[in-house]
Each structure stands twice: as structure tokens, then as C-alpha cells.
Protein backbone atom coordinates (compact mmCIF):
# COMPACT_ATOMS: atom_id res chain seq x y z
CA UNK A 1 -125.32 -32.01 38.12
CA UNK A 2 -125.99 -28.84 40.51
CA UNK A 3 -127.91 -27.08 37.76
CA UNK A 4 -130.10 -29.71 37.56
CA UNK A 5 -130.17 -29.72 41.40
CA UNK A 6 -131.09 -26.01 41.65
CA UNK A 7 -133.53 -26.44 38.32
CA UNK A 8 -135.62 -29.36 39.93
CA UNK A 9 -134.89 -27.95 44.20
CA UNK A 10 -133.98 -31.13 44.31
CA UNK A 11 -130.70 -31.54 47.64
CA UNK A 12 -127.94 -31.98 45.08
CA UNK A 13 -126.48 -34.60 47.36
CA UNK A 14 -129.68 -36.50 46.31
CA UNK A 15 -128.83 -35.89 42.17
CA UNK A 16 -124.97 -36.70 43.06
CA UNK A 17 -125.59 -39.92 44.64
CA UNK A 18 -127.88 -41.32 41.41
CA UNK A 19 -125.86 -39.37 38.99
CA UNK A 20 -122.43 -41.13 39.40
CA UNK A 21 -123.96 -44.27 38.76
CA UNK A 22 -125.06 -45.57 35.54
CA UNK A 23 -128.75 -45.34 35.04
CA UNK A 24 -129.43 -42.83 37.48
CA UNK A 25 -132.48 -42.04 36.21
CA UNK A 26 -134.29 -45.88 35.91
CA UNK A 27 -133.95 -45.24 39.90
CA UNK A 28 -135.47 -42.03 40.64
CA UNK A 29 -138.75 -42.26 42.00
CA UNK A 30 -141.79 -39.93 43.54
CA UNK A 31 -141.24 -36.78 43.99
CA UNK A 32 -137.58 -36.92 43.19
CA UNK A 33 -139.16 -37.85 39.78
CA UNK A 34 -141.60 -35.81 39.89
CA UNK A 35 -139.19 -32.87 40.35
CA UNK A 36 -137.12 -33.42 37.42
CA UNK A 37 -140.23 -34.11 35.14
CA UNK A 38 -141.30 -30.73 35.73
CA UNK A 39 -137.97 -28.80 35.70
CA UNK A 40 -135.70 -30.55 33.19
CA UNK A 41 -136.99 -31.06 29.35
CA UNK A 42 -136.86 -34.77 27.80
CA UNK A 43 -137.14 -36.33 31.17
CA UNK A 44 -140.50 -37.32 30.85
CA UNK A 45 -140.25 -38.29 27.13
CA UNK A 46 -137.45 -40.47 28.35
CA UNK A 47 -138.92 -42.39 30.98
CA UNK A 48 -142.09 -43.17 28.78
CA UNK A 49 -140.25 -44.27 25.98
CA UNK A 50 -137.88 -46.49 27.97
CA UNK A 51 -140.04 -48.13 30.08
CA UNK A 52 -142.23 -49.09 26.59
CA UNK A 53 -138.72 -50.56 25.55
CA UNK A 54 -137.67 -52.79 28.89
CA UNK A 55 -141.42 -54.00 28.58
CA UNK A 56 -140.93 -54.95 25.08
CA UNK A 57 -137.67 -56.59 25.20
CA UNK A 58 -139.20 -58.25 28.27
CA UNK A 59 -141.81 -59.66 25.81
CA UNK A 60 -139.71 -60.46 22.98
CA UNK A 61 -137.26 -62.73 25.55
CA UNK A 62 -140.92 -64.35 26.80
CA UNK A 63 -141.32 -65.62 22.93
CA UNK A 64 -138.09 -66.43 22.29
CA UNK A 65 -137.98 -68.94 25.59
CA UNK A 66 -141.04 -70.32 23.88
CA UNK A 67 -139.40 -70.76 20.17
CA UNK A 68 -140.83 -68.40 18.60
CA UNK A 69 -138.74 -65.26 17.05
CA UNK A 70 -139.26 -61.56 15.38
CA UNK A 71 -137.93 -60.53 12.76
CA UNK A 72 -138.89 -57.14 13.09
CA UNK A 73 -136.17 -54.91 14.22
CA UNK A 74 -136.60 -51.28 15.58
């Protein structure tokens, strides 16, 4: 947690209050984010890949409320 702090120059109060709590990173924003993208590999992989996930499964609930279901599976 305080190598990431010093890597990003992030306050590493600001990393220890996200990081204790499970995840930290869906709610880091601006230049908090913006920070880590740049300092700390995968981060930005990460957050691209899960937000194409949470929009999926928000799609794939939408159908299924509707009656309709997938039977493609990642």
C-alpha cells in the first residue's frame, strides 16, 4: 500500500482508506485515478476490462427480466 502511494504521489492516507475496503479500486476517481493509471501497470487494463463486464452483466440481467436467456458463457 505505501509503495503504491509513493509510485502514484498519491497521500497514502488516501490509498489506505480505499485499500482496506473491498473494491478499492471501482471507487477511485480523477486524478486519484489518473495517478495510479500512470504509475502502477494493469490498472488501466483493469478498469477497461471491468467496466465492459458490469455493463454486460448489466445487459444480460435486462434480457433475462424480459425472458429471454444466453447461453453463451465467458
Amino acid at each position: 500500500m505505501s509503495d503504491v502511494a509513493v509510485m502514484s504521489g498519491l497521500d497514502e492516507t488516501t490509498v489506505c482508506r480505499l485499500w482496506d475496503k473491498a473494491g478499492w479500486l471501482d471507487r477511485i476517481s480523477g486524478r486519484s485515478l489518473q495517478s495510479l493509471i500512470s504509475s502502477v501497470p494493469g490498472v488501466a487494463e483493469y478498469c477497461t476490462a471491468h467496466s465492459i463486464v458490469k455493463r454486460r452483466d448489466a445487459l444480460v440481467a435486462e434480457l433475462e427480466a424480459e425472458g429471454l436467456s444466453s447461453t453463451w458463457t465467458p
